[in-house]
C-alpha atoms as a PDB file:
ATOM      1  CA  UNK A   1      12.238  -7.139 -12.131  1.00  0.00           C
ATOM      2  CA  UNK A   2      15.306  -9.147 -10.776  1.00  0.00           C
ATOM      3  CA  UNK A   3      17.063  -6.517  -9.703  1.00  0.00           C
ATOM      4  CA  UNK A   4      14.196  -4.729  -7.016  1.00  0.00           C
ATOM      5  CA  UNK A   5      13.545  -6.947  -4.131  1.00  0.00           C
ATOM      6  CA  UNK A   6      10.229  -7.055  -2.641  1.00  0.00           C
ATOM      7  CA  UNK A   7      11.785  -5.506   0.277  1.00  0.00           C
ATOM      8  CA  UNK A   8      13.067  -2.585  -1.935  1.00  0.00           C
ATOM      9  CA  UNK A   9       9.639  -2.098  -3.662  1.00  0.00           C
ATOM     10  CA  UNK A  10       8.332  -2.178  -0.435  1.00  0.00           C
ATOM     11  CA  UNK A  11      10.521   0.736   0.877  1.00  0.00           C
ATOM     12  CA  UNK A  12       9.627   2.671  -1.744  1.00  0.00           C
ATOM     13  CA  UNK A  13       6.065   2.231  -1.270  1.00  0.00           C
ATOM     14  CA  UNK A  14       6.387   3.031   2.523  1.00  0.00           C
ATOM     15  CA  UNK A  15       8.193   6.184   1.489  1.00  0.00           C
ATOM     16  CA  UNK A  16       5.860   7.382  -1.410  1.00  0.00           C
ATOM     17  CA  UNK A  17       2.380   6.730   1.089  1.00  0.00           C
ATOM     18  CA  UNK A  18       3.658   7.596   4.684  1.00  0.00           C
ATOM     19  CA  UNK A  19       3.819  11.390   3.862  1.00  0.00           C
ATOM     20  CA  UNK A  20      -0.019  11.427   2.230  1.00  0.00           C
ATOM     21  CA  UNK A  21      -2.182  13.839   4.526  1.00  0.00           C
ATOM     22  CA  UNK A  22      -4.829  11.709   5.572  1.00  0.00           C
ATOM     23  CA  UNK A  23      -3.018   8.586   6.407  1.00  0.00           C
ATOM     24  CA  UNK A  24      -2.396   7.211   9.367  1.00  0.00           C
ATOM     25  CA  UNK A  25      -0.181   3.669   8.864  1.00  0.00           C
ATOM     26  CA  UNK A  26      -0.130   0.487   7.505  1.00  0.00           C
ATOM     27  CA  UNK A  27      -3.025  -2.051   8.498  1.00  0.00           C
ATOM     28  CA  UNK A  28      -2.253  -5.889   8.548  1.00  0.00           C
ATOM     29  CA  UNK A  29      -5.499  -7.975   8.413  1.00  0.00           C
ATOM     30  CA  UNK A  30      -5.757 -10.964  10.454  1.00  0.00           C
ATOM     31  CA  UNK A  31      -8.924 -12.869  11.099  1.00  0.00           C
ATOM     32  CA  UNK A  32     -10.339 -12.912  14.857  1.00  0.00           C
ATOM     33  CA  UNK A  33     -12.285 -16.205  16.907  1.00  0.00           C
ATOM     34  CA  UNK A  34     -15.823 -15.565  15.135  1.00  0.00           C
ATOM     35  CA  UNK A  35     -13.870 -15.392  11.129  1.00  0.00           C
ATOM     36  CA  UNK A  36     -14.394 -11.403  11.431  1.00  0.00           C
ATOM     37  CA  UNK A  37     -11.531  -9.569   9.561  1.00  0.00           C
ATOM     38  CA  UNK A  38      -9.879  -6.798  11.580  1.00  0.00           C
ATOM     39  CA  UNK A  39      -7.166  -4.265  10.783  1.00  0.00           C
ATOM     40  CA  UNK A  40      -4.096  -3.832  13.310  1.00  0.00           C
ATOM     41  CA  UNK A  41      -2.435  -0.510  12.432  1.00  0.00           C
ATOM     42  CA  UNK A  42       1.356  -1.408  11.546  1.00  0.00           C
ATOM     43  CA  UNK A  43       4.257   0.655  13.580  1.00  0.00           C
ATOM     44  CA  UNK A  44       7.150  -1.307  12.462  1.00  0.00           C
ATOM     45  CA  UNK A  45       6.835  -4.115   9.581  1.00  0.00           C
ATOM     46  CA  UNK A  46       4.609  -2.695   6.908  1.00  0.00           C
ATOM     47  CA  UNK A  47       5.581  -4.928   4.837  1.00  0.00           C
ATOM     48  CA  UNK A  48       2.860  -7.116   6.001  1.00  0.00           C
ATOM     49  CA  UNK A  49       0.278  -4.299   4.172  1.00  0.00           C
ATOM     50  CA  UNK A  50       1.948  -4.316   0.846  1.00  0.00           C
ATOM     51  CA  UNK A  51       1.146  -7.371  -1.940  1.00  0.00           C
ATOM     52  CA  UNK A  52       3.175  -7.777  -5.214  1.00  0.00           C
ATOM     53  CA  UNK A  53       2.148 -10.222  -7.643  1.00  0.00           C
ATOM     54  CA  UNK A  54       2.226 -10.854 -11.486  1.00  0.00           C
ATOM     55  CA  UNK A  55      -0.999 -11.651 -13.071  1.00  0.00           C
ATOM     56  CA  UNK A  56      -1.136 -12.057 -16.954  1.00  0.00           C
ATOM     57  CA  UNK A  57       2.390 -10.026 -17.527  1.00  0.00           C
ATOM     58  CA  UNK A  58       1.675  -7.329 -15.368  1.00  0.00           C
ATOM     59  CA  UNK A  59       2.158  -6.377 -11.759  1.00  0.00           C
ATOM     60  CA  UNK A  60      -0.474  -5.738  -9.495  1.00  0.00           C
ATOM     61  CA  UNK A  61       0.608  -3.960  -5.864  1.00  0.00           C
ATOM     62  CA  UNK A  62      -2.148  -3.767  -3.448  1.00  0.00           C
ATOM     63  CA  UNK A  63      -1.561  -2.118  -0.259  1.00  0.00           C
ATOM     64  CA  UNK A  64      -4.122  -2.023   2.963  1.00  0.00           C
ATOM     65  CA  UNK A  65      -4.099   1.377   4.939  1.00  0.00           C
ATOM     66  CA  UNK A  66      -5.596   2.886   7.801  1.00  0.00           C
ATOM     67  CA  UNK A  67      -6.704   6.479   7.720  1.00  0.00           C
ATOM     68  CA  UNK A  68      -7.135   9.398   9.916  1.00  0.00           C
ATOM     69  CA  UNK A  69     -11.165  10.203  10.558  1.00  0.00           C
ATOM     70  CA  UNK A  70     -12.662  13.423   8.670  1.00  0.00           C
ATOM     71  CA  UNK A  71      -9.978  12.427   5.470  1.00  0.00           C
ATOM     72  CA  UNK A  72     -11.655  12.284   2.116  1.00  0.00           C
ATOM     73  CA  UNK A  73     -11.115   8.518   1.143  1.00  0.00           C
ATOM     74  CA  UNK A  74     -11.286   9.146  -2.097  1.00  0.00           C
ATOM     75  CA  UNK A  75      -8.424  11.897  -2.446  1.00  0.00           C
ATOM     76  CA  UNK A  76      -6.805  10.258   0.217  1.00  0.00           C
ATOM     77  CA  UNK A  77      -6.417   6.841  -2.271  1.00  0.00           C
ATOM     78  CA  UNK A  78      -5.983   8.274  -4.910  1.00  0.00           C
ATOM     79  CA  UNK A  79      -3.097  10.719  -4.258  1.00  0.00           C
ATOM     80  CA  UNK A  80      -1.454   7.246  -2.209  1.00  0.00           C
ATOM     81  CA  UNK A  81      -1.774   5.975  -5.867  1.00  0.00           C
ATOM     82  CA  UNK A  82      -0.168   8.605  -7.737  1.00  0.00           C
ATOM     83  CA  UNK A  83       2.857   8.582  -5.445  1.00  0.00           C
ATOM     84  CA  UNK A  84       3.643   5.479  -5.795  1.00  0.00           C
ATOM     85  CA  UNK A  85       3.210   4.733  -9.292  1.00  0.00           C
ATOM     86  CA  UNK A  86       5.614   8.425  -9.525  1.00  0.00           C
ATOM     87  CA  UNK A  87       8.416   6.835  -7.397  1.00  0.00           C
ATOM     88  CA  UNK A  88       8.082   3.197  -8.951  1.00  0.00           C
ATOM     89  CA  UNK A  89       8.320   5.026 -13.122  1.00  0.00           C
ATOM     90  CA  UNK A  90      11.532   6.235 -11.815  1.00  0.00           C
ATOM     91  CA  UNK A  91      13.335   2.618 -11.624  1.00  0.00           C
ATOM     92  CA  UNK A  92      14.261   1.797 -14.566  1.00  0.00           C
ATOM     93  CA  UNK A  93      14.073  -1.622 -13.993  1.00  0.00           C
ATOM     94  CA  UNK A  94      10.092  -1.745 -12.730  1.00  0.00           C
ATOM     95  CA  UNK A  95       8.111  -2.366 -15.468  1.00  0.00           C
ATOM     96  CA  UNK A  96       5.870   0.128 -16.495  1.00  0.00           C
ATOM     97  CA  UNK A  97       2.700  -1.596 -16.947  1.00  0.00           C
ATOM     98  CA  UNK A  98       1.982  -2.072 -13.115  1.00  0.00           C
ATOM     99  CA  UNK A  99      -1.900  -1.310 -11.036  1.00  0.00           C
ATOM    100  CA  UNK A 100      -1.839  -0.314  -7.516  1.00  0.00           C
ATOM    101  CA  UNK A 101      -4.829  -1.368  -5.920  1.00  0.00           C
ATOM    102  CA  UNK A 102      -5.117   0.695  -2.864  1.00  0.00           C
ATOM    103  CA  UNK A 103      -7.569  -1.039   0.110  1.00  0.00           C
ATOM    104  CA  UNK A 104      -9.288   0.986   3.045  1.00  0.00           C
ATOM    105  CA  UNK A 105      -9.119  -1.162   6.478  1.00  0.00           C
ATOM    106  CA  UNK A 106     -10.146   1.212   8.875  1.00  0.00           C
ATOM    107  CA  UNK A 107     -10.178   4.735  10.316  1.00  0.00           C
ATOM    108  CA  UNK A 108      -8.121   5.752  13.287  1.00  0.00           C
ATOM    109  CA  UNK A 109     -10.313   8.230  15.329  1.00  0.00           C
END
């Protein structure tokens, strides 16, 4: 994987999951003054919602959305995870054997 960047991987992400119906941006998590987790939607730097790491040989992406109230979460994730792992099978130099973990933070009403 030397030759994609996590900044390129992370483009392509952004590009496969912006255009989902159903979603409405990128959450960042961040931890308030009573050790609550909230989600901030994301206009600008997404890549703060999208994790690569390598765990036993093979990659593991998770990404942290926010999406529009009345969406079906379900369809919703996993048509997020379809799209990417379409666009990512296309580089030839991404390894095949990849999960995308796909994480819920909140719903934008």
């Amino acid at each position: 994987m030397e030759k994609n960047s996590f900044e390129s991987i992370a483009n392509i992400v952004y590009s496969a999951v912006i255009t989902v119906p159903g979603v409405a941006g990128f959450a960042r998590l961040s931890e308030d003054d009573s050790g609550e987790e909230s989600a901030t939607l994301l206009i600008t730097d997404y890549s703060q919602s999208i994790k690569l790491k390598q765990v036993e040989g093979k990659y593991v992406i998770d990404i942290f959305l926010i999406l529009l109230e009345g969406s079906n979460i379900r369809d919703v994730s996993q048509e997020v995870q379809i799209r990417i792992k379409y666009e990512l099978e296309k580089l030839e130099s991404f390894p095949t054997d990849f999960t995308v973990n796909v994480h819920i933070q909140d719903l934008l009403v």
